[in-house]
Protein backbone atom coordinates (compact mmCIF):
# COMPACT_ATOMS: atom_id res chain seq x y z
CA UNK A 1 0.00 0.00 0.00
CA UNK A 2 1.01 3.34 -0.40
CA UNK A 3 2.76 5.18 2.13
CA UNK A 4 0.81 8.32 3.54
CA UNK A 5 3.43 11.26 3.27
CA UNK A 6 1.39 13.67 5.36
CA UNK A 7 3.11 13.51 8.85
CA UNK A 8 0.32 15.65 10.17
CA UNK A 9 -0.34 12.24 12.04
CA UNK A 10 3.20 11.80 13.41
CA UNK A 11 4.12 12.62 16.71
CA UNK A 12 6.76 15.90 16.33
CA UNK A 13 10.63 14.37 17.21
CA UNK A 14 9.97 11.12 16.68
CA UNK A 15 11.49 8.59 13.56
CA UNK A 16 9.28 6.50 11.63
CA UNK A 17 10.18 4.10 9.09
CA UNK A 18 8.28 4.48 5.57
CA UNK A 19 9.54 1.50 3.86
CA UNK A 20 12.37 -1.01 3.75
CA UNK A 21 12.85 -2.00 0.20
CA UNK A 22 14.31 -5.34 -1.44
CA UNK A 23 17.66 -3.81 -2.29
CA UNK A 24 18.37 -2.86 1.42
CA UNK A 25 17.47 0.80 0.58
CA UNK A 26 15.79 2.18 3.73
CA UNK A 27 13.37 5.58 3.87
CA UNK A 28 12.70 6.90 7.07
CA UNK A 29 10.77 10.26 8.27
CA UNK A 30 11.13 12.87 11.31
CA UNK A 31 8.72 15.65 12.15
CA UNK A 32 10.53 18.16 14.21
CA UNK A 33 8.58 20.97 15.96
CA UNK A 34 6.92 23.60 13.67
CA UNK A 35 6.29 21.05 11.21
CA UNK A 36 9.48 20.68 9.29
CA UNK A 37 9.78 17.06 7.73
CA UNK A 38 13.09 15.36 7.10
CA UNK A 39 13.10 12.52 4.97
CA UNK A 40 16.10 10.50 4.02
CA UNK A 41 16.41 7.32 1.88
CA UNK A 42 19.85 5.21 2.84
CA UNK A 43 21.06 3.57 -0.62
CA UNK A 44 23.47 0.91 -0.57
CA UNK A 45 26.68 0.67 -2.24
CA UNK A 46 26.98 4.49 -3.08
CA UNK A 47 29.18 7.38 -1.67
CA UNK A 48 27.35 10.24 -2.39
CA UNK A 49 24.47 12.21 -1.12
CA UNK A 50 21.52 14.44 -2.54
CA UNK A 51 20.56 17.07 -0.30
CA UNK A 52 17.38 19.29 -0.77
CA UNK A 53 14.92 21.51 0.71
CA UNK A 54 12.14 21.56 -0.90
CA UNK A 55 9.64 24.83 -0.42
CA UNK A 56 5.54 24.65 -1.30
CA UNK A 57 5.13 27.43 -3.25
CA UNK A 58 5.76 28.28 -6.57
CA UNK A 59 4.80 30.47 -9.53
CA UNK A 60 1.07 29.60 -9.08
CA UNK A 61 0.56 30.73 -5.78
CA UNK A 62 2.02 34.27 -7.13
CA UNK A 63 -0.61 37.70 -7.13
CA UNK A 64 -0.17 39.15 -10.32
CA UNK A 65 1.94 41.94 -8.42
CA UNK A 66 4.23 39.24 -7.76
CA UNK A 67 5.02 37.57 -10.83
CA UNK A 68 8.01 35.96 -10.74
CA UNK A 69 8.56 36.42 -7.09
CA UNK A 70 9.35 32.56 -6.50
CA UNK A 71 11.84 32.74 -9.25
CA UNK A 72 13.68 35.77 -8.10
CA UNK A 73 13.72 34.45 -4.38
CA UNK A 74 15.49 31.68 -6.05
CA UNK A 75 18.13 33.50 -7.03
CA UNK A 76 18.33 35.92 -4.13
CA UNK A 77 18.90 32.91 -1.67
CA UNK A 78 22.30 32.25 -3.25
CA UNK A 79 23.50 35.88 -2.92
CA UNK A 80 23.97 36.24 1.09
CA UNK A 81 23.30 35.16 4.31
CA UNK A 82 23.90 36.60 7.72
CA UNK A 83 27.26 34.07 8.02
CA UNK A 84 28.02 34.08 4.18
CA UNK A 85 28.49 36.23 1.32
CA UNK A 86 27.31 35.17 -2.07
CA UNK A 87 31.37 33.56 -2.90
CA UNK A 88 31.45 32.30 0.47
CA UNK A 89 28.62 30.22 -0.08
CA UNK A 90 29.32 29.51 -4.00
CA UNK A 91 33.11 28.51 -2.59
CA UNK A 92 31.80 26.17 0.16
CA UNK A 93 30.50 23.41 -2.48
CA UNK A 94 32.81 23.94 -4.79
CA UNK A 95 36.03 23.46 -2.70
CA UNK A 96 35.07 20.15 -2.12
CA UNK A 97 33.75 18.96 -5.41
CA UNK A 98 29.80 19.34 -4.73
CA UNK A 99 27.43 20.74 -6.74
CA UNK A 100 24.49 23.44 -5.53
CA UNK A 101 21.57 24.68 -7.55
CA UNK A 102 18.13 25.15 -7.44
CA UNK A 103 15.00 25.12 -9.44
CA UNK A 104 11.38 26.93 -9.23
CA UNK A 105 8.34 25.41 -10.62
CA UNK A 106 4.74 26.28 -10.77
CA UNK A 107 3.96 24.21 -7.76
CA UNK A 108 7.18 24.13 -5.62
CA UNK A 109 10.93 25.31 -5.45
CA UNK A 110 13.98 22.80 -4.42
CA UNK A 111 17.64 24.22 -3.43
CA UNK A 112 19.90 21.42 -3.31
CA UNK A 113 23.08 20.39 -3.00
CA UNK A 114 25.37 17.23 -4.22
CA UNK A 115 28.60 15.94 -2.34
CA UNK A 116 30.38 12.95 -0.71
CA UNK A 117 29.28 11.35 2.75
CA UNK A 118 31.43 13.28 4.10
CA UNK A 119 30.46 16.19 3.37
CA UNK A 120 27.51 16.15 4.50
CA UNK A 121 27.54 18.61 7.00
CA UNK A 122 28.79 21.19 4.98
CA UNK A 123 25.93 20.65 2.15
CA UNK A 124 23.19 21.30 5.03
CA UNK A 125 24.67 24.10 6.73
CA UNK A 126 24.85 26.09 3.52
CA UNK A 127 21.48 25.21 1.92
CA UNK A 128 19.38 25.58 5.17
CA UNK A 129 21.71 28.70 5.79
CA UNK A 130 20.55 30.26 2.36
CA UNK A 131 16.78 28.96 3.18
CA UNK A 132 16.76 30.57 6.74
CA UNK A 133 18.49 33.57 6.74
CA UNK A 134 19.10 35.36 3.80
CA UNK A 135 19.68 39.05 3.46
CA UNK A 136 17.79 39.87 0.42
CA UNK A 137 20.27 43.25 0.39
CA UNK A 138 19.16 46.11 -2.05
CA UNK A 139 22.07 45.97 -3.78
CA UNK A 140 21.47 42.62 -4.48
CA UNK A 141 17.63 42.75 -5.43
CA UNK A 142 18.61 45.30 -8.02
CA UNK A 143 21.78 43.76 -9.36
CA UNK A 144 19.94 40.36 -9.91
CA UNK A 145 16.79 41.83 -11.48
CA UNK A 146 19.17 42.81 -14.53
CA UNK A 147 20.46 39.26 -14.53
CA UNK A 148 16.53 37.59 -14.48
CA UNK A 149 15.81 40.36 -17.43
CA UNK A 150 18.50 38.93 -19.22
CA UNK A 151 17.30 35.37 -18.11
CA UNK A 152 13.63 36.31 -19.51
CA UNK A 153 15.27 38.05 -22.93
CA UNK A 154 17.37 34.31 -22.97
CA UNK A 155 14.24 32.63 -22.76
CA UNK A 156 11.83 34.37 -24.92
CA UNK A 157 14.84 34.15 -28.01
CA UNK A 158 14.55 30.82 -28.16
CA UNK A 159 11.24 29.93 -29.79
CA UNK A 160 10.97 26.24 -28.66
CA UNK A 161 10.68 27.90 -24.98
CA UNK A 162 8.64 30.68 -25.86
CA UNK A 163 5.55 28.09 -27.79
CA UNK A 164 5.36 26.48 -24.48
CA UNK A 165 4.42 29.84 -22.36
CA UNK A 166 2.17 30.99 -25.54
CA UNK A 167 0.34 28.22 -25.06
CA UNK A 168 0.02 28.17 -21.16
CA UNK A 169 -1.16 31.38 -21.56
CA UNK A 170 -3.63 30.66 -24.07
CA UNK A 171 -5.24 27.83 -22.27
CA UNK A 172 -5.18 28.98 -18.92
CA UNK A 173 -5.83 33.14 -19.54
CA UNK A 174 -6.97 34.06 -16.18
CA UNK A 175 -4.46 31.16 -13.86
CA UNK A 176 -1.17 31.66 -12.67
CA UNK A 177 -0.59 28.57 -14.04
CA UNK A 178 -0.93 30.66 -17.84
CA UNK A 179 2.04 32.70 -16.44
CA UNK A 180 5.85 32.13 -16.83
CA UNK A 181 7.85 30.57 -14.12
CA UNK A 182 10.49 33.38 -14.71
CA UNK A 183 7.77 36.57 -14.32
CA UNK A 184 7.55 39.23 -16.89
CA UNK A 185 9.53 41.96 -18.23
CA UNK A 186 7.02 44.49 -16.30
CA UNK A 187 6.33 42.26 -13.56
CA UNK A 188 10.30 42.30 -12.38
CA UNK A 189 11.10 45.96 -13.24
CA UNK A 190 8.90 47.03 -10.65
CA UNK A 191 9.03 44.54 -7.58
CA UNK A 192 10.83 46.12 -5.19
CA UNK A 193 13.01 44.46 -1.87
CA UNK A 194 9.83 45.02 0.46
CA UNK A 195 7.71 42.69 -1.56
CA UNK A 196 10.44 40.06 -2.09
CA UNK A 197 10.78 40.07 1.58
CA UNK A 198 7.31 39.72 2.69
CA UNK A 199 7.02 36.92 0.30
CA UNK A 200 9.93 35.80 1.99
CA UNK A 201 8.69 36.07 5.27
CA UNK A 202 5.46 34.76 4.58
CA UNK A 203 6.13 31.32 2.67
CA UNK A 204 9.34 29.88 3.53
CA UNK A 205 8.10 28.11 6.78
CA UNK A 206 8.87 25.51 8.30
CA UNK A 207 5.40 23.57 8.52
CA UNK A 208 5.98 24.58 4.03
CA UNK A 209 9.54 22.91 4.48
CA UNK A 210 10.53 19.71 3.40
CA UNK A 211 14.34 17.81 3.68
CA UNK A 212 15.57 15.39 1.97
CA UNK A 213 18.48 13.51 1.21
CA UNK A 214 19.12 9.94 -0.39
CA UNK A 215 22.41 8.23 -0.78
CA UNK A 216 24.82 7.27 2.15
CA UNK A 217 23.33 8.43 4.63
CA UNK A 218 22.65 8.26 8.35
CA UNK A 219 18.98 9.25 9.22
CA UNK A 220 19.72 10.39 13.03
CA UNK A 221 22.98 12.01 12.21
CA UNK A 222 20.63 13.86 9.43
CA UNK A 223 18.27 15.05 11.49
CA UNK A 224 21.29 16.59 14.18
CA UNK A 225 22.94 17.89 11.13
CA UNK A 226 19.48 19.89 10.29
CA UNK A 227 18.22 20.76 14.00
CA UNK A 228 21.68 22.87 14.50
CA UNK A 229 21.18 24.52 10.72
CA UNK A 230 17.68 25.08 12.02
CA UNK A 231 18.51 25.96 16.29
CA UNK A 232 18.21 29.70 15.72
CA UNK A 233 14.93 29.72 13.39
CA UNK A 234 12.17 31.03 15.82
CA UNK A 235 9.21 28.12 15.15
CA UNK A 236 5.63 28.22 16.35
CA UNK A 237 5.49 24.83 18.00
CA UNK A 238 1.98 24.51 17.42
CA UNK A 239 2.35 24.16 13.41
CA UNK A 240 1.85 20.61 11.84
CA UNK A 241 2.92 19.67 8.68
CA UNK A 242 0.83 21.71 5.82
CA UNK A 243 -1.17 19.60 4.09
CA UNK A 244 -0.60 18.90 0.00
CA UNK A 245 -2.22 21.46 -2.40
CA UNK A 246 -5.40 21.57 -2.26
CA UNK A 247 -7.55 19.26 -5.24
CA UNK A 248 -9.93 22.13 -5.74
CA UNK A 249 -12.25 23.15 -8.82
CA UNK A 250 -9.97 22.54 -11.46
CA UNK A 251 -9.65 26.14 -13.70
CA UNK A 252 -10.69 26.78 -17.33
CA UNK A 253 -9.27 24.99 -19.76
CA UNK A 254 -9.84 27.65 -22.45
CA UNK A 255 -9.98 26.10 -26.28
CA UNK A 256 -8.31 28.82 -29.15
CA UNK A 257 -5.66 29.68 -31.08
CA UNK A 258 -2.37 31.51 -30.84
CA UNK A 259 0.07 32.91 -33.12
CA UNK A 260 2.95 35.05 -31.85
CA UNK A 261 4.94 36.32 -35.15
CA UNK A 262 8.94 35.62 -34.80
CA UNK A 263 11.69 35.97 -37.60
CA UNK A 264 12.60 32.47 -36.71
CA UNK A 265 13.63 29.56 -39.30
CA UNK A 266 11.47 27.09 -38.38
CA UNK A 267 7.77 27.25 -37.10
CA UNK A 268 7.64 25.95 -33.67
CA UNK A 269 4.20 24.08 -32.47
CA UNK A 270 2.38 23.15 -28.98
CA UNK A 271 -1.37 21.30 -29.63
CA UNK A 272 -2.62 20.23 -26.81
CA UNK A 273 -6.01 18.95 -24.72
CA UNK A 274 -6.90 19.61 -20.49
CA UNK A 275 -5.18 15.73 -19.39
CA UNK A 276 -5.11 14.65 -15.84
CA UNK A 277 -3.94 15.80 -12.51
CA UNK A 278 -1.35 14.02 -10.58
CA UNK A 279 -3.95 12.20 -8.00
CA UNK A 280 -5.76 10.88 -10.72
CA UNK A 281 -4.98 6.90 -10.76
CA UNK A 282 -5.36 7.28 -14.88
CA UNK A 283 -2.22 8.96 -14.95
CA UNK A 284 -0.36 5.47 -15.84
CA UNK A 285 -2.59 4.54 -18.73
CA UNK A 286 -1.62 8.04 -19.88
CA UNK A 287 1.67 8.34 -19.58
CA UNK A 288 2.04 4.78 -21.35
CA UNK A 289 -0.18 6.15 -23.97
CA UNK A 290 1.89 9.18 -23.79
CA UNK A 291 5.26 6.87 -24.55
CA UNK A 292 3.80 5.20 -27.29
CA UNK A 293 2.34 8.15 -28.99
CA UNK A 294 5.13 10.65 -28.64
CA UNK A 295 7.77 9.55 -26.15
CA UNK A 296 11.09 7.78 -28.52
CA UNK A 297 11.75 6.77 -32.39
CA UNK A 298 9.29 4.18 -32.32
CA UNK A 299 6.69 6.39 -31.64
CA UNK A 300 3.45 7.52 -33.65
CA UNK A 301 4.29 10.73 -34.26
CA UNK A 302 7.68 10.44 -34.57
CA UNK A 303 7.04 7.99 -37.26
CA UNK A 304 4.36 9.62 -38.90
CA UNK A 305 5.91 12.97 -38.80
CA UNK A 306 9.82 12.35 -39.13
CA UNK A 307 10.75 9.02 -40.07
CA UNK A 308 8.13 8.25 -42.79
CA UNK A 309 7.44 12.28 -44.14
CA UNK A 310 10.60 14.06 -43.02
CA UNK A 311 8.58 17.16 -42.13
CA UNK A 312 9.97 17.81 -38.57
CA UNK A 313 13.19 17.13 -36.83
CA UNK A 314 11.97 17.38 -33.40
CA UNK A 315 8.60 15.96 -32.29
CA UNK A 316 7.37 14.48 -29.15
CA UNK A 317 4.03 14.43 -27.04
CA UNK A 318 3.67 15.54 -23.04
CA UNK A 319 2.11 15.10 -20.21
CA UNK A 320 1.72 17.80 -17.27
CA UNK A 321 0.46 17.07 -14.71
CA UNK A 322 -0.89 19.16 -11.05
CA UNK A 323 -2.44 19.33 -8.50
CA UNK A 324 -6.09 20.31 -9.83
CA UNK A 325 -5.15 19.82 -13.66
CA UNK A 326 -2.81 18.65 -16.13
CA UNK A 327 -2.23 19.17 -19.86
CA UNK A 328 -1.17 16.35 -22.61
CA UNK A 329 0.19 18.24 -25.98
CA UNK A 330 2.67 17.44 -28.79
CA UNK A 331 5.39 19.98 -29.84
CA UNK A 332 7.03 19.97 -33.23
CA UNK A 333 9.52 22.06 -34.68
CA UNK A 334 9.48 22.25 -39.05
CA UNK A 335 9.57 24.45 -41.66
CA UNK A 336 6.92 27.23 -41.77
CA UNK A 337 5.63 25.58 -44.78
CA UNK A 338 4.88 22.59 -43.65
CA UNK A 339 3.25 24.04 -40.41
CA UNK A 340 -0.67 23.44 -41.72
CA UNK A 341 0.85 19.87 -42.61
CA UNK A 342 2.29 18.76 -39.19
CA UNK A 343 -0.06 20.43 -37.09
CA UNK A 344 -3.12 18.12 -39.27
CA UNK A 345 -0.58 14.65 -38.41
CA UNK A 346 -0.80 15.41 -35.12
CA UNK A 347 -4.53 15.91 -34.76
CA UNK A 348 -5.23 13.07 -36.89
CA UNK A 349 -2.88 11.32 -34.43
CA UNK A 350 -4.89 11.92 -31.11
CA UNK A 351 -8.04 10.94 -33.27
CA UNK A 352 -6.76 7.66 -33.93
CA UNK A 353 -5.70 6.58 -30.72
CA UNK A 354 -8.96 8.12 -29.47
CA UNK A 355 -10.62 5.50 -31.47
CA UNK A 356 -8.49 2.70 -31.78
CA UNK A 357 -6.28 3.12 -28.75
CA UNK A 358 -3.01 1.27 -29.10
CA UNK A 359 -1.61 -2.23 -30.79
CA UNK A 360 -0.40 -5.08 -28.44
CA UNK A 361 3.09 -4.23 -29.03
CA UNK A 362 2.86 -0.32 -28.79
CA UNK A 363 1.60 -1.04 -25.20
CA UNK A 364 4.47 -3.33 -24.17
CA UNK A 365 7.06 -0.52 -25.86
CA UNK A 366 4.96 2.11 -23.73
CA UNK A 367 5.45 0.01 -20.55
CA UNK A 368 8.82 -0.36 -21.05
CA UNK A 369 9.63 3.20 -21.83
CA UNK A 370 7.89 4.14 -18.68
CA UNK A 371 9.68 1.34 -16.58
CA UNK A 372 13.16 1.64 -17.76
CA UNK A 373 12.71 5.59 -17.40
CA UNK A 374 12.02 4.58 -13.36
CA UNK A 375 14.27 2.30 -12.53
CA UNK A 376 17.36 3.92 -14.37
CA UNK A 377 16.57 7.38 -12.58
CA UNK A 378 17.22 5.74 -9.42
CA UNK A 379 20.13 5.18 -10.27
CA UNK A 380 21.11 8.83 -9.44
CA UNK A 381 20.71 9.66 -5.67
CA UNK A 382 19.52 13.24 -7.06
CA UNK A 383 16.72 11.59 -8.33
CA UNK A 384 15.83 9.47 -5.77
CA UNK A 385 16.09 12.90 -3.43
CA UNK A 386 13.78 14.41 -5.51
CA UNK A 387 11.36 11.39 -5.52
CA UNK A 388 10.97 11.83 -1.94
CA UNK A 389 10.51 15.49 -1.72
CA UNK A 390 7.78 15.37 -4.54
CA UNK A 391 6.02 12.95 -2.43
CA UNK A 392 6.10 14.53 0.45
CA UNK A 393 5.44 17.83 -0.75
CA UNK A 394 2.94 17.56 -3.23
CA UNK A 395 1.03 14.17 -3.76
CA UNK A 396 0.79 13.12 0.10
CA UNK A 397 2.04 9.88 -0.05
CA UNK A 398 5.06 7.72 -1.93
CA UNK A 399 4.58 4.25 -3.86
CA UNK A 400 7.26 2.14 -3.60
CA UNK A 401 9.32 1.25 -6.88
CA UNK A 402 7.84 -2.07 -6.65
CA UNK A 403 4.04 -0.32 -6.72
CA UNK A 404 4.94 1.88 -9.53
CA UNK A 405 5.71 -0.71 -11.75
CA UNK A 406 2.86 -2.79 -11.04
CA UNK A 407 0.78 0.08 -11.25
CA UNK A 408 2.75 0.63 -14.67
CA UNK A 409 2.35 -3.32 -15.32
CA UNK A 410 -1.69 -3.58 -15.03
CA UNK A 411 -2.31 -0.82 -17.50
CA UNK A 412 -4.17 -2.82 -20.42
CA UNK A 413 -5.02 -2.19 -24.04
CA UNK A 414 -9.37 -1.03 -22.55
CA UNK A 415 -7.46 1.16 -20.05
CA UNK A 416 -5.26 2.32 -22.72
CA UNK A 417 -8.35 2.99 -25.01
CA UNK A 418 -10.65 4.43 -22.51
CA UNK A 419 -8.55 7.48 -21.22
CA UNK A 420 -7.89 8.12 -25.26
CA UNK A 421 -11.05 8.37 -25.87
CA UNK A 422 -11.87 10.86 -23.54
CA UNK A 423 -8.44 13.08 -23.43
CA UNK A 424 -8.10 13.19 -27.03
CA UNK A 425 -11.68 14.12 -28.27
CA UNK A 426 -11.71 17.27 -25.90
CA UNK A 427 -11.54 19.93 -28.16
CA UNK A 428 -7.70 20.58 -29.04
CA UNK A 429 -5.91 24.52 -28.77
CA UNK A 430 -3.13 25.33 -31.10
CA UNK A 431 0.15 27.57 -29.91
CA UNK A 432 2.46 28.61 -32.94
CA UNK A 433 5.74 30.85 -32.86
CA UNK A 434 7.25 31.55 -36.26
CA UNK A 435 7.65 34.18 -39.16
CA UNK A 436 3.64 34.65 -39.72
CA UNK A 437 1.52 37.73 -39.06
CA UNK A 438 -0.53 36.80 -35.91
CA UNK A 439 -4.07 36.17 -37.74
CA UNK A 440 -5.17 32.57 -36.23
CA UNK A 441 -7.43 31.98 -39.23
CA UNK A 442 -4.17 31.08 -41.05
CA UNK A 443 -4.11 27.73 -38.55
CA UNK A 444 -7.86 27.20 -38.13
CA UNK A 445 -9.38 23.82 -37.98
């Protein structure tokens, strides 16, 4: 059975042991006072370990004021702490061959680090450092909003980034989830160090916090390690572990077309339907349908489109997947002439599989894309780090590998055909980024 992540049920400072798994690989969980969860997975036969603290917020939980506040947190974090100055911190990994990073996404934000047993130590006393008690000097609010411009300017120049936010902006108009991870050109010009604090202040708490770390690691020595990064946080004691995001109402799936003119070579394409959210026990029918549709070289679309037409070099289908809602769309990438071509393959794609579903052996390659995808990930202890804090952070509970490939396993051909037939006859919306004026009619139906 599935292991229930929430720790709201878990008596603060005491160890509990989620699973023991067939390769010796043990996961245990601590709840220390305020709510602050520390997970840790001991792999055998490894020397490293994966280090993270994972954060629940992200872009989505943004007021339009704040745009991009999540992202540039992100980067403030790494720019000064009360003990550490943006090179002390940068030279603290790096003198001992570890790597530190972070990433923002719609739904959470993860600072991690990457170093041998033993160093340990030094990986959580930075990151929690930079979690806990960052500055967020003037200087430095100013300095890096030139450098998330840039990273914006970087982003919107290459068009195979740009189709994707075109078309979460189409479909979800009035969501945070329509707007950019990174913010906007306006949105970051005018946030100022006040609102980056309170943001600050407000959402990085410890009942929001989440540590992990998988490799060689001792689970006690862990959770000493990140009480002393943690002894001069003021907690309120009273604070349990904050629940997963909330399944609500779903929002609007809105069904149109974009076209955003570029001078670029190529025409660059997102189609895509409302798919599934990540609770919803479909989501392994789907993402096998997703393999065998648009996931490697033996793929539909990749056939169709590339192997058997030569109309695209790059093709592939998705699926996104949160809390409340998800998102399953192919991208291609071709010449603006063929554009009306590839984005008709596609659709005539989805409609097949919609009413055929897939053939014996496209469902055994779709299995095994989706099983060797698992199993070779964990090979990486930053992998198996982040397994854990997604769990814990945002679906509430953690299958073992063993349960995710028997959930992966039982998905049959009627399974198959039954979430086609109702994913890909929603009606479709079309994003497209190339050298055409911006008149949709050009791309209509």
């Amino acid at each position: 059975m599935p292991v229930d992540l929430a720790g709201r049920d878990q008596r603060t400072g005491t160890a509990r042991t989620l699973i023991t798994a067939a390769d010796g690989a043990v996961i245990r969980r601590t709840v220390l006072p305020g709510g602050l969860r520390v997970i840790s997975e001991s792999v055998p036969g490894v020397r490293s370990v994966a280090f993270g603290v994972w954060i629940g917020v992200g872009s989505r939980d943004e007021s339009p004021s704040l745009h991009g506040a999540s992202h540039y947190l992100e980067h403030l974090l790494f720019k000064g702490t009360k003990r550490r100055d943006a090179l002390t911190i940068a030279s603290a990994l790096d003198e001992v061959g570890g790597e530190l990073n972070a990433f923002t996404a719609k739904e959470y934000t993860c600072y991690y680090a990457r170093v041998l047993d033993a160093d340990l130590p030094i990986a959580v006393d930075v990151v929690c450092d930079m979690v806990t008690s960052s500055v967020l000097a003037s200087k430095e609010v100013d300095n890096e909003r030139g450098v998330i411009l840039e990273e914006i300017a970087m982003h919107d120049d290459d068009p195979g980034d740009s189709v994707h936010d075109t078309f979460a902006d189409l479909v979800w108009p009035d969501d945070p989830l329509g707007r950019p991870v990174l913010g906007s050109v306006d949105s970051i010009g005018a946030m100022t160090r006040s609102s980056i604090a309170g943001y600050y202040r407000r959402r990085y708490r410890t009942d929001h916090l989440v540590i992990t770390a998988a490799g060689n690691v001792d689970h006690g020595r862990l959770v000493r390690l990140v009480k002393k990064a943690f002894a001069d946080v003021a907690v309120d004691d009273s604070r349990r572990p904050a629940a997963p995001r909330s399944q609500g109402a779903a929002p609007a799936f809105a069904v149109g077309t974009a076209v955003r003119a570029r001078p670029t070579e190529q025409a660059n394409i997102v189609c895509g339907v409302p798919g599934l959210s990540r609770h919803d026990d479909r989501r392994f029918a789907l993402g096998v349908l997703n393999a065998a549709l648009g996931g490697g070289m033996s793929s539909r679309l990749f056939q169709e489109i590339r192997e058997i037409r030569g109309l695209a070099y790059s093709v592939y289908s998705f699926a996104t997947h949160y809390a409340d809602t998800g998102m399953f769309g192919v991208y291609a990438g071709c010449h603006p002439d063929r554009a009306r071509q590839v984005v008709e393959l596609c659709r005539e794609q989805l409609a097949l599989a919609a009413a055929n579903g897939l053939t014996t052996d496209e469902l055994a390659r779709g299995k095994g894309q989706m099983r060797g995808g698992l199993v070779l990930g964990l090979e990486d202890t930053g992998s198996r780090m982040s397994r854990l804090g997604k769990a814990e952070l945002v679906y509430g509970e953690l299958l073992t590998v063993e349960e995710v490939l028997a959930s992966i396993d039982a998905v049959s051909l009627d399974d198959v055909q039954a979430i086609a037939s109702e994913v890909f006859t929603r009606p479709d919306s079309l994003a497209v980024v190339g050298p055409y004026d911006e008149n949709t009619a050009q791309f209509a139906a």
